[in-house]
PDB file of N, CA and C in Angstrom:
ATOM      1  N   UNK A   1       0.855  -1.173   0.000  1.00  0.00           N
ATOM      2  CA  UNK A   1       0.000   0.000   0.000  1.00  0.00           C
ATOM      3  C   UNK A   1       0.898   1.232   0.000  1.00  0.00           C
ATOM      4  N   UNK A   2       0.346   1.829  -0.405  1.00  0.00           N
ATOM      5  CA  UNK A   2       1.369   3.401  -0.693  1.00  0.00           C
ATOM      6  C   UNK A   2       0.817   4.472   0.578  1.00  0.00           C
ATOM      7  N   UNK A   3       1.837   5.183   0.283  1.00  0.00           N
ATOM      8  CA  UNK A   3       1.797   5.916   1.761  1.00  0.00           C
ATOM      9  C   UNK A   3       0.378   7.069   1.321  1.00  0.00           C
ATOM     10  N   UNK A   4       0.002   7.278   0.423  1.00  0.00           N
ATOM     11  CA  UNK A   4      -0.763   8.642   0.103  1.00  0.00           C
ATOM     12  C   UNK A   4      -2.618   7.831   0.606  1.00  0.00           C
ATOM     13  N   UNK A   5      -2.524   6.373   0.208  1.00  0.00           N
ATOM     14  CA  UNK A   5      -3.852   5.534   0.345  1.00  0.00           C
ATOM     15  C   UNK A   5      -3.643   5.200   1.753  1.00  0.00           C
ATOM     16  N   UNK A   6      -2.613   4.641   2.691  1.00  0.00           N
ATOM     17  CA  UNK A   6      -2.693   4.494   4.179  1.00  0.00           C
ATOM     18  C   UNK A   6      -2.667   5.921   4.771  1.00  0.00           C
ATOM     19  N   UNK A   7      -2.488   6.957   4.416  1.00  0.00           N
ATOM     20  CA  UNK A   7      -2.844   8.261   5.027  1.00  0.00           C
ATOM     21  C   UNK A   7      -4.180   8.423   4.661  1.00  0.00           C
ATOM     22  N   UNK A   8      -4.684   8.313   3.338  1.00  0.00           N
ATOM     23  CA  UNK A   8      -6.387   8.371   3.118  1.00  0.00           C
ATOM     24  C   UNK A   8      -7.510   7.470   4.401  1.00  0.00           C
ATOM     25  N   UNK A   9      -6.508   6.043   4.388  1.00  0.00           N
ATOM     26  CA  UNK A   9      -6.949   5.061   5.287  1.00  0.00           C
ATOM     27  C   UNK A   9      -7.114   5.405   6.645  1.00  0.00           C
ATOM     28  N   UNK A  10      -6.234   6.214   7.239  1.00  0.00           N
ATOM     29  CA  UNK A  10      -6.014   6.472   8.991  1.00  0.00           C
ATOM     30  C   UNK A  10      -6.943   7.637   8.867  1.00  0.00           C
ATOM     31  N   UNK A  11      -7.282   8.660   7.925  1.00  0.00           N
ATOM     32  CA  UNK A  11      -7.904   9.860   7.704  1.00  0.00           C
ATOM     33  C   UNK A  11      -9.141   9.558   8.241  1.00  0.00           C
ATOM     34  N   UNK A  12     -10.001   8.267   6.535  1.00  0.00           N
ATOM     35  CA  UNK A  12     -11.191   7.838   7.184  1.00  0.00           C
ATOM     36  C   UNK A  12     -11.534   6.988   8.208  1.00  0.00           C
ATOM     37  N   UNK A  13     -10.780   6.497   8.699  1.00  0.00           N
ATOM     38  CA  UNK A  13     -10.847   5.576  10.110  1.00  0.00           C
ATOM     39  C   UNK A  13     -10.575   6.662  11.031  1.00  0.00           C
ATOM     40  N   UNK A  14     -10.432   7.836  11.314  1.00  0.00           N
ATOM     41  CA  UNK A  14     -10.641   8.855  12.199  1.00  0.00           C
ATOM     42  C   UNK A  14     -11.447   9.236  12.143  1.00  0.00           C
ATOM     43  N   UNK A  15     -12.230   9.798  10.868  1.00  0.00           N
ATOM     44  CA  UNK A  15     -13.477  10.508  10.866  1.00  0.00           C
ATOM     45  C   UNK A  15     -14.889   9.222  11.028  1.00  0.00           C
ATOM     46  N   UNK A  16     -14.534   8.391  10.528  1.00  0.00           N
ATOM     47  CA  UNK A  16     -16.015   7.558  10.674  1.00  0.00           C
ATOM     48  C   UNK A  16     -15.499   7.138  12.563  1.00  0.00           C
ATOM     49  N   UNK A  17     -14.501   7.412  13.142  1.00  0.00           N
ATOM     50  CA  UNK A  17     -14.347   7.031  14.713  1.00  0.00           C
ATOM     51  C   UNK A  17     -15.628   8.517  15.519  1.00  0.00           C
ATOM     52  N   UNK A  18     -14.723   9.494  15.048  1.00  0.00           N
ATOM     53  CA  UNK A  18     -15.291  10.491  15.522  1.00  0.00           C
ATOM     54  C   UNK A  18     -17.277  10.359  15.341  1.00  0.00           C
ATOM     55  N   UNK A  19     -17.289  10.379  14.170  1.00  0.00           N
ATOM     56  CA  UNK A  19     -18.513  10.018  13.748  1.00  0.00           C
ATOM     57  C   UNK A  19     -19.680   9.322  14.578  1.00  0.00           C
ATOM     58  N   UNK A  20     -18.948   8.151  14.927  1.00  0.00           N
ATOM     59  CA  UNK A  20     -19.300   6.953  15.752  1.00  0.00           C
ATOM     60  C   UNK A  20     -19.467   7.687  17.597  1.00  0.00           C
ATOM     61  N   UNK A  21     -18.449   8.317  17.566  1.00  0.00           N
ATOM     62  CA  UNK A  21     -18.657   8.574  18.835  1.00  0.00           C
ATOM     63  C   UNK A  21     -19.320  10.175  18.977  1.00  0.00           C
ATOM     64  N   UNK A  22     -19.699  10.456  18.404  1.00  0.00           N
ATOM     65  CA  UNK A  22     -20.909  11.920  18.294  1.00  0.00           C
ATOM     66  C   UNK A  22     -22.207  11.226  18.503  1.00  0.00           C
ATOM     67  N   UNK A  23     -22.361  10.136  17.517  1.00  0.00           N
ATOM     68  CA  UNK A  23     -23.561   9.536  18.075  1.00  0.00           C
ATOM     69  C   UNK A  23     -23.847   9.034  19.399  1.00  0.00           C
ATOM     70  N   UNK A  24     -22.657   8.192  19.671  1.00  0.00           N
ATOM     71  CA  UNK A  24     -23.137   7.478  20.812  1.00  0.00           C
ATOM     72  C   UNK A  24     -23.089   8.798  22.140  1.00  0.00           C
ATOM     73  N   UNK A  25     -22.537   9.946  21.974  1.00  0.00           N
ATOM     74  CA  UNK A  25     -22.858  11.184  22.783  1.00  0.00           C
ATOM     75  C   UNK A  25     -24.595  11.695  22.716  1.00  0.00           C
ATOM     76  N   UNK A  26     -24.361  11.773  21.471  1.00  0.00           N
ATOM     77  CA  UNK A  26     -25.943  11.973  21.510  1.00  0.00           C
ATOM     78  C   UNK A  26     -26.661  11.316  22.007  1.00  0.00           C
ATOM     79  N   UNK A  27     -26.599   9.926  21.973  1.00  0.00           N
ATOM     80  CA  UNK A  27     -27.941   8.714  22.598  1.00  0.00           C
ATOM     81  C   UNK A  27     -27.256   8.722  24.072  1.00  0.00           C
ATOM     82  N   UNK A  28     -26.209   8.722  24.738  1.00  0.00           N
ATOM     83  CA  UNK A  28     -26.049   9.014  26.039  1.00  0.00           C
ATOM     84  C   UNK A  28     -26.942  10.168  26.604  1.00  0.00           C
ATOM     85  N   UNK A  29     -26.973  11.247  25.957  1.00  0.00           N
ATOM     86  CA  UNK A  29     -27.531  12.497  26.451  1.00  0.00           C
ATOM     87  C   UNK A  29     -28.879  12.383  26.468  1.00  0.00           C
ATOM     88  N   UNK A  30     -29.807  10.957  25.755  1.00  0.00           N
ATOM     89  CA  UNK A  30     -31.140  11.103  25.679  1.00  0.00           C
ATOM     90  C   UNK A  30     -31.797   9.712  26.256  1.00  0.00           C
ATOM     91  N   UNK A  31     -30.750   8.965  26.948  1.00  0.00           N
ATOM     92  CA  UNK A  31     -30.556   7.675  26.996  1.00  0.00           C
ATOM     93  C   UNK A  31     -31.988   7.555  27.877  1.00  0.00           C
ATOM     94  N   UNK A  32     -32.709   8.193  28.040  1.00  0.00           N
ATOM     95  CA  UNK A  32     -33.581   8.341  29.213  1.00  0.00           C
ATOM     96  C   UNK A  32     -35.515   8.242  28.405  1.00  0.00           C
ATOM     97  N   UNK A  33     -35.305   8.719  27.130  1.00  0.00           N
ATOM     98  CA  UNK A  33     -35.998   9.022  25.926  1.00  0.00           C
ATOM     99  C   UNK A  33     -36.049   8.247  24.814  1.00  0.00           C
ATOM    100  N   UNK A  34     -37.361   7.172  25.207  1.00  0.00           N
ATOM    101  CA  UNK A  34     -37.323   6.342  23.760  1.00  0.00           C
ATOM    102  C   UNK A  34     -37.290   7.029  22.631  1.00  0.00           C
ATOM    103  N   UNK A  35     -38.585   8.109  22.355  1.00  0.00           N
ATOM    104  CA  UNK A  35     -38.529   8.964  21.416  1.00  0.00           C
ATOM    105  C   UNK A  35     -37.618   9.398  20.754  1.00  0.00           C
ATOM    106  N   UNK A  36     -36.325  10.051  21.642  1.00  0.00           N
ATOM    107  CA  UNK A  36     -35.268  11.049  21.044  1.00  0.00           C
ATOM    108  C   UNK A  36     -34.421   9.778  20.433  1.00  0.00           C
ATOM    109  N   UNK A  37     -34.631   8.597  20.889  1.00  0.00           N
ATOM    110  CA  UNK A  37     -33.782   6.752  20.443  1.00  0.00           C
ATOM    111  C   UNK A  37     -33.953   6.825  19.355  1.00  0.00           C
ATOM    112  N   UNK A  38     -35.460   6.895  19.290  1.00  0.00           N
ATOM    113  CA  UNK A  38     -36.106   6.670  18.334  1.00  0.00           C
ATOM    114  C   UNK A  38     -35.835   7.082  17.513  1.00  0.00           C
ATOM    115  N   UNK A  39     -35.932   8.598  17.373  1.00  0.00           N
ATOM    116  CA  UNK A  39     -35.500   9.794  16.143  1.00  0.00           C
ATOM    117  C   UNK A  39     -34.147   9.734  15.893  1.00  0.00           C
ATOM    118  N   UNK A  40     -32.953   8.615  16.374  1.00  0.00           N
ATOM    119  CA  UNK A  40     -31.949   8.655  15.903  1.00  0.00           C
ATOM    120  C   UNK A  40     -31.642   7.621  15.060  1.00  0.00           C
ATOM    121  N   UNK A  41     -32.375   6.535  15.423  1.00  0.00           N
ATOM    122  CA  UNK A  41     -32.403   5.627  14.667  1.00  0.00           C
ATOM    123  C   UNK A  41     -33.281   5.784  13.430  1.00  0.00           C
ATOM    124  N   UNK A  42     -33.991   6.577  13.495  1.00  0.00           N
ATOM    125  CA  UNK A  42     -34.480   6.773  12.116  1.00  0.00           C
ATOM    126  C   UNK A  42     -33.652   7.681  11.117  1.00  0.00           C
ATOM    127  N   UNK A  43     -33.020   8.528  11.775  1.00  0.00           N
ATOM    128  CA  UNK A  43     -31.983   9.454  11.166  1.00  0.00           C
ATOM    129  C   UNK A  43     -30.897   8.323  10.205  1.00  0.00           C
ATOM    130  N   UNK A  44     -30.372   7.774  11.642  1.00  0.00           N
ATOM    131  CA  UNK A  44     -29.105   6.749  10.416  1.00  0.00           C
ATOM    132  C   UNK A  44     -29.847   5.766   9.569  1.00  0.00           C
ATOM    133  N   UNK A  45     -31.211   5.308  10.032  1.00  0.00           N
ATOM    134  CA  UNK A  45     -31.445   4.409   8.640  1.00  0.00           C
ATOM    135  C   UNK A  45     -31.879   5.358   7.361  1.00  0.00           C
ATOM    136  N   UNK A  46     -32.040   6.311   7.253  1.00  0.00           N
ATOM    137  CA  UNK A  46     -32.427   7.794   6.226  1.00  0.00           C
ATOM    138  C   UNK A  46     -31.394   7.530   6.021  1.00  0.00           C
ATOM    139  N   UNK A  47     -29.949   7.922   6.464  1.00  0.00           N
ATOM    140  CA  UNK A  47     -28.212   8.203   6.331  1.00  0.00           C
ATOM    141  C   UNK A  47     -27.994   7.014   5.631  1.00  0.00           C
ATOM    142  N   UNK A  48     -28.688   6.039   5.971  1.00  0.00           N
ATOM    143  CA  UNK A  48     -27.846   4.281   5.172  1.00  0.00           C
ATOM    144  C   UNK A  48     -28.343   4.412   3.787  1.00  0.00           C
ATOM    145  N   UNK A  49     -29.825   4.618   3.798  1.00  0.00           N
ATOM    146  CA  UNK A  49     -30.270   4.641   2.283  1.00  0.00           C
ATOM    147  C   UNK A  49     -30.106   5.606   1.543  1.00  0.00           C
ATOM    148  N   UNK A  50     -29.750   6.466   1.487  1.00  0.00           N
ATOM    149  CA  UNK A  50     -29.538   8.240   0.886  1.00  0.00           C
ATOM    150  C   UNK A  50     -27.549   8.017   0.755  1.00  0.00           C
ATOM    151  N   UNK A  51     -26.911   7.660   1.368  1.00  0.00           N
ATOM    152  CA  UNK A  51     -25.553   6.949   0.960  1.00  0.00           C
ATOM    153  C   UNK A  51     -25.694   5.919  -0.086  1.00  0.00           C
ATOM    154  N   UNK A  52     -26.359   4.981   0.478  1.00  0.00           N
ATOM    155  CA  UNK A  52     -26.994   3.689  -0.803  1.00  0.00           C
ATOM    156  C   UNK A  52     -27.166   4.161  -1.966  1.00  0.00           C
ATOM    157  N   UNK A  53     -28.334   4.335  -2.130  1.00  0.00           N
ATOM    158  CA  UNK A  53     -28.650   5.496  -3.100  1.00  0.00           C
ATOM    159  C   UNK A  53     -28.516   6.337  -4.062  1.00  0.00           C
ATOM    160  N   UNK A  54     -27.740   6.981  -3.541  1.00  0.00           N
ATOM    161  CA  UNK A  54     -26.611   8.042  -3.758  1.00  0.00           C
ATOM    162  C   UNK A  54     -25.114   7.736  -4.458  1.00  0.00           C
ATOM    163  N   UNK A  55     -24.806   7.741  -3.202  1.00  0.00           N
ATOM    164  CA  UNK A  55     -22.997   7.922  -3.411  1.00  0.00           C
ATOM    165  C   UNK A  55     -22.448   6.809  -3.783  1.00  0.00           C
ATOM    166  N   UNK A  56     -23.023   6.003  -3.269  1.00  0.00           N
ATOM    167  CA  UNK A  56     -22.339   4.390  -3.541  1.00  0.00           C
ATOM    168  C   UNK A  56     -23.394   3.474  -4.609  1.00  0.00           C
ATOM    169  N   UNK A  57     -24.550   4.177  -5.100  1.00  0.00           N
ATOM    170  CA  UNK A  57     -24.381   3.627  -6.822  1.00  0.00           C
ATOM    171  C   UNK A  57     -23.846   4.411  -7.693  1.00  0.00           C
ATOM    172  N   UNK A  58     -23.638   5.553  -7.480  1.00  0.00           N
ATOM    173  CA  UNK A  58     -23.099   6.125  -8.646  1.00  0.00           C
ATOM    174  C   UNK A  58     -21.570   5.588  -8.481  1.00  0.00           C
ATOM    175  N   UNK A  59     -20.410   5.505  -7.698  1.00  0.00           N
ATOM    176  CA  UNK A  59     -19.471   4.739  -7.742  1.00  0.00           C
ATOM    177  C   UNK A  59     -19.569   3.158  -8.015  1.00  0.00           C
ATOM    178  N   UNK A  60     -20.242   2.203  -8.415  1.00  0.00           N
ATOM    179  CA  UNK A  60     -20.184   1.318  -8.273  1.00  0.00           C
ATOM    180  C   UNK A  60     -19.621   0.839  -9.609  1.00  0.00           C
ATOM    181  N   UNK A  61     -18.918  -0.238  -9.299  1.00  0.00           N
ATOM    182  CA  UNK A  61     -17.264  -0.756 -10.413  1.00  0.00           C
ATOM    183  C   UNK A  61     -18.210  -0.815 -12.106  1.00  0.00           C
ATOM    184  N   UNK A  62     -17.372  -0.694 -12.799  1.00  0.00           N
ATOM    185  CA  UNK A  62     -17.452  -0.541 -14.106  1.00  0.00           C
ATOM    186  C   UNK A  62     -16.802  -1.725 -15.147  1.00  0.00           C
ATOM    187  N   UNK A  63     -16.007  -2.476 -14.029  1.00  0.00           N
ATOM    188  CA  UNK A  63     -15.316  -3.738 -15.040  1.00  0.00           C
ATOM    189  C   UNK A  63     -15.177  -4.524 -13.856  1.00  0.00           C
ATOM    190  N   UNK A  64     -14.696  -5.664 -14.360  1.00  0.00           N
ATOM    191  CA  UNK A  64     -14.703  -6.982 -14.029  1.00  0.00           C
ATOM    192  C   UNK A  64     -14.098  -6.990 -12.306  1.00  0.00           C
ATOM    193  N   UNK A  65     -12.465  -6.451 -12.314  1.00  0.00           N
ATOM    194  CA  UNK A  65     -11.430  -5.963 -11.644  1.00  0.00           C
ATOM    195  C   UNK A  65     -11.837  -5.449 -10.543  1.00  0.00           C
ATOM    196  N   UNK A  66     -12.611  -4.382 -11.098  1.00  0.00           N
ATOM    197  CA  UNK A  66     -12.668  -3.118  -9.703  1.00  0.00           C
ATOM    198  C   UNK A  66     -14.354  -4.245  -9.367  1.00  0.00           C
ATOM    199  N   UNK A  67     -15.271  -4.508  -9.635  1.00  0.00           N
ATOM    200  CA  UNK A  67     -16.108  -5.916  -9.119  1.00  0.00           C
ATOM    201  C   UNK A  67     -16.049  -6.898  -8.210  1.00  0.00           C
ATOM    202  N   UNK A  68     -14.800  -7.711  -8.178  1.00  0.00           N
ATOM    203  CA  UNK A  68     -14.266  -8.552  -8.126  1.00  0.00           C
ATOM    204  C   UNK A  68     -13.283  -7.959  -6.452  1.00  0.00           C
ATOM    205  N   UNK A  69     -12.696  -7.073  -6.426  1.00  0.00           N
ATOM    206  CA  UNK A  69     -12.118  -6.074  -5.351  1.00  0.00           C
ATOM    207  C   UNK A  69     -13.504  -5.741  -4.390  1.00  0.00           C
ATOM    208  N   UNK A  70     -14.238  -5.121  -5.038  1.00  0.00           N
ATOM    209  CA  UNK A  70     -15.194  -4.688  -4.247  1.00  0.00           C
ATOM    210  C   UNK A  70     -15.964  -6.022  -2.709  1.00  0.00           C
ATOM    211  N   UNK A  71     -16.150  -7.345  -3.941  1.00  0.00           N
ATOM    212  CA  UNK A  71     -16.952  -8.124  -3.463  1.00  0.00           C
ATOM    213  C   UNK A  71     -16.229  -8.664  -2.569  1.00  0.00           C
ATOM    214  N   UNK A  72     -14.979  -8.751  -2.835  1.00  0.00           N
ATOM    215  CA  UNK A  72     -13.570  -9.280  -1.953  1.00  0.00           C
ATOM    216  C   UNK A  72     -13.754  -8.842  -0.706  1.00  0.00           C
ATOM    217  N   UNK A  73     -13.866  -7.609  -0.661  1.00  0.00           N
ATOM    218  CA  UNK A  73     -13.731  -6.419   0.641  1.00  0.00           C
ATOM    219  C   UNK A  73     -14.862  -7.190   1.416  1.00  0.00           C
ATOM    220  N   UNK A  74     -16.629  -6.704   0.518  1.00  0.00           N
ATOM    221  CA  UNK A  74     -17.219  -7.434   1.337  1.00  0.00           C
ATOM    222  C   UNK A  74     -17.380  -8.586   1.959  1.00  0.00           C
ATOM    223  N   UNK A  75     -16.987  -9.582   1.242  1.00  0.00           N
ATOM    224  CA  UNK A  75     -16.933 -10.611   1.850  1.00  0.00           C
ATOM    225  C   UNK A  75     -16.038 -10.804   2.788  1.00  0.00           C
ATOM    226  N   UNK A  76     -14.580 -10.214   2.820  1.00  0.00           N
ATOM    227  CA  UNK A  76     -13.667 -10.370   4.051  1.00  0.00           C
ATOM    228  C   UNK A  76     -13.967  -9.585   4.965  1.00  0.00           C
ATOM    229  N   UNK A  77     -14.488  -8.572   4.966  1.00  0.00           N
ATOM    230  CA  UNK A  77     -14.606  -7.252   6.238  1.00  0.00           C
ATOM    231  C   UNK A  77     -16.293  -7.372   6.586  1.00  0.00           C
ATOM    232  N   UNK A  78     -16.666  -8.573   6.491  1.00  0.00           N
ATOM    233  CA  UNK A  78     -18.482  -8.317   7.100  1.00  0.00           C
ATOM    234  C   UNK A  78     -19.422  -8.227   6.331  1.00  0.00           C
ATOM    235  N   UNK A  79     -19.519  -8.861   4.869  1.00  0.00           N
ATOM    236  CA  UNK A  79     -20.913  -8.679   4.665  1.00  0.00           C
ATOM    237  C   UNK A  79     -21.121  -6.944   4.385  1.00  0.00           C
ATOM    238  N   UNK A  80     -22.306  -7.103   3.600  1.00  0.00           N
ATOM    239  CA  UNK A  80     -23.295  -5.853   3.593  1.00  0.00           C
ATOM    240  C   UNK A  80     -23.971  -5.291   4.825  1.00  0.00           C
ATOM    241  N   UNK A  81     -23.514  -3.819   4.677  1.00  0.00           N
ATOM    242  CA  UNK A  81     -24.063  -3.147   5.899  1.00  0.00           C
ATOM    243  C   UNK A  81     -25.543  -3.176   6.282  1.00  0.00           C
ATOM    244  N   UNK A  82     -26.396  -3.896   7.068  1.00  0.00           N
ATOM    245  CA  UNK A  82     -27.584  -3.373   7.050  1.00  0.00           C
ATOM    246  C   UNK A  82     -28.238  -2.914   8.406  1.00  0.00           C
ATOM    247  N   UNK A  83     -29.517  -2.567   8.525  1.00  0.00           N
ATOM    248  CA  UNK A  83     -29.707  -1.973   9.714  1.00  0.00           C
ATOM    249  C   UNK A  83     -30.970  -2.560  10.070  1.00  0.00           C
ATOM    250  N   UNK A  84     -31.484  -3.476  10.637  1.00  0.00           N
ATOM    251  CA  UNK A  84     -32.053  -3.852  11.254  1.00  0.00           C
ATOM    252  C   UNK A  84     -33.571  -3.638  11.848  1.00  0.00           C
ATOM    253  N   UNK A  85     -34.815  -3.608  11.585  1.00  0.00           N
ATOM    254  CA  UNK A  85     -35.676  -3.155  12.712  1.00  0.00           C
ATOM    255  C   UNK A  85     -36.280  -4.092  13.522  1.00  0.00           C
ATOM    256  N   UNK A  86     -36.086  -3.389  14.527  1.00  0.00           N
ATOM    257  CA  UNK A  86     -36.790  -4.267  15.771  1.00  0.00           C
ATOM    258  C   UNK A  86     -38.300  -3.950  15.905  1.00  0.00           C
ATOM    259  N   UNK A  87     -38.676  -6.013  15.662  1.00  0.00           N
ATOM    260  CA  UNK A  87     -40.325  -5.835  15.854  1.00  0.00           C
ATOM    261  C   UNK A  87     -40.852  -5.732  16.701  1.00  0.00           C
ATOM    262  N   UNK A  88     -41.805  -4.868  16.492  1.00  0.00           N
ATOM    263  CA  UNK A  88     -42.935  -4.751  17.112  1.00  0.00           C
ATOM    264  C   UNK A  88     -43.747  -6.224  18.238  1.00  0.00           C
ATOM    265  N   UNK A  89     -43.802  -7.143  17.612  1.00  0.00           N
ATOM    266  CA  UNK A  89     -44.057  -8.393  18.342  1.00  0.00           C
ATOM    267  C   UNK A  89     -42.898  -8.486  19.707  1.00  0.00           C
ATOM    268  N   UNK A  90     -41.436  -7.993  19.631  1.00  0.00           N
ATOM    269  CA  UNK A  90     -40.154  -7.740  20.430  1.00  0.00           C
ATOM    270  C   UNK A  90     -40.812  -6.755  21.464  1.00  0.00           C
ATOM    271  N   UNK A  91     -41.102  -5.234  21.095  1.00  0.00           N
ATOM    272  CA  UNK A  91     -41.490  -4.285  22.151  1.00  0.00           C
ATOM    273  C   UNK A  91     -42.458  -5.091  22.801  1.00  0.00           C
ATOM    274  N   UNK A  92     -43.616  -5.609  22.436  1.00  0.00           N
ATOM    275  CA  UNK A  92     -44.857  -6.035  23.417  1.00  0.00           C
ATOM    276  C   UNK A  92     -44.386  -6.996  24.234  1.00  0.00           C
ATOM    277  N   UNK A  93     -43.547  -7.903  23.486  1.00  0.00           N
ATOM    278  CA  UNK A  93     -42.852  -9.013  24.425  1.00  0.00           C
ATOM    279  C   UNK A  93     -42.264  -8.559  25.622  1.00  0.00           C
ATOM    280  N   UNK A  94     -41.040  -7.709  25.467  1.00  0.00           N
ATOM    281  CA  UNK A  94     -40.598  -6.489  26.040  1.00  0.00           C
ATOM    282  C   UNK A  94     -41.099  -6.118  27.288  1.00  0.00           C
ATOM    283  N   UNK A  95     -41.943  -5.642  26.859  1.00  0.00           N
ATOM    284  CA  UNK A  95     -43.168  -4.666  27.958  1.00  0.00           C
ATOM    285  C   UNK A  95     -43.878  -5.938  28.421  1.00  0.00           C
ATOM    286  N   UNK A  96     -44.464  -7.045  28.337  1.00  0.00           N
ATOM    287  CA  UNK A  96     -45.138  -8.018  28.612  1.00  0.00           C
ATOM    288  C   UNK A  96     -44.006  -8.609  30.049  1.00  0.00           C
ATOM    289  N   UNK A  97     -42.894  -8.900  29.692  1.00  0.00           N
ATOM    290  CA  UNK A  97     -41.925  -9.344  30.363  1.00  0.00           C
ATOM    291  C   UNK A  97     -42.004  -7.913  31.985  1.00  0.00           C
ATOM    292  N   UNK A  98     -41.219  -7.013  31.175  1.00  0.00           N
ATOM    293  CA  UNK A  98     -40.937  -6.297  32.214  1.00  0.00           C
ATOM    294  C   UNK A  98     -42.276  -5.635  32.921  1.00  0.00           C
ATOM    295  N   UNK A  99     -43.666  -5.394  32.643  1.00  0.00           N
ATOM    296  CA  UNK A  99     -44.860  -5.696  33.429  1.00  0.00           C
ATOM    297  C   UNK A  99     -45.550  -6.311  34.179  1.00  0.00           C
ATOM    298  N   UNK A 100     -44.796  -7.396  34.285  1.00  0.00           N
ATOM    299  CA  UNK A 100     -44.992  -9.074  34.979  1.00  0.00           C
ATOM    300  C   UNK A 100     -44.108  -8.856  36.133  1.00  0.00           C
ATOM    301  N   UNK A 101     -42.708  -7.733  36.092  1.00  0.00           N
ATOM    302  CA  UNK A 101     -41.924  -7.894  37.019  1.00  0.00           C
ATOM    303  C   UNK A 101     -42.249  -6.794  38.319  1.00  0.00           C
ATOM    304  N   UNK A 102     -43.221  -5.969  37.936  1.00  0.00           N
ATOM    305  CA  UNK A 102     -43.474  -4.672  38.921  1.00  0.00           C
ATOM    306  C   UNK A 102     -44.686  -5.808  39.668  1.00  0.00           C
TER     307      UNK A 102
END
């Protein structure tokens, strides 16, 4: 690796750190507030698909090579990013459980 792409590398592994930890400041500060949970988690799944979407189809490989690299990555570093929702059948369970305990 060349020094100009491992400086790009430590760059974005600082900023998606920072990133990471703005959020989890934020949900500390509301940790008290399903709602404000709530409205954050809807924020980054907006942020996942509007990146999707967006930025990362219009980059997406053009030949065989840069394809083939891409799928590499995913498959060694985790799979496709996705985000999860928690059902509804989960909250009642949830609340069913911890209502039983008061």
């Amino acid at each position: 690796m060349n020094t100009n792409t491992e400086n790009e590398s430590t760059s974005l592994h600082g900023d998606l750190q920072s990133l990471a930890d703005s959020v989890k400041a934020i949900t500390e500060n509301h940790q008290d507030d399903p709602i404000a949970i709530l409205a954050i988690l809807r924020t980054l799944e907006s942020l996942h698909q509007e990146l999707r979407e967006g930025s990362f189809q219009k980059i997406l490989p053009d030949n065989r090579q840069s394809l083939y690299n891409l799928l590499k990555d995913i498959e060694t570093k985790g799979g496709w990013p996705y985000i999860p929702r928690l059902r509804l059948r989960y909250l009642l369970e949830n609340w069913s459980d911890n209502s039983q305990e008061l």
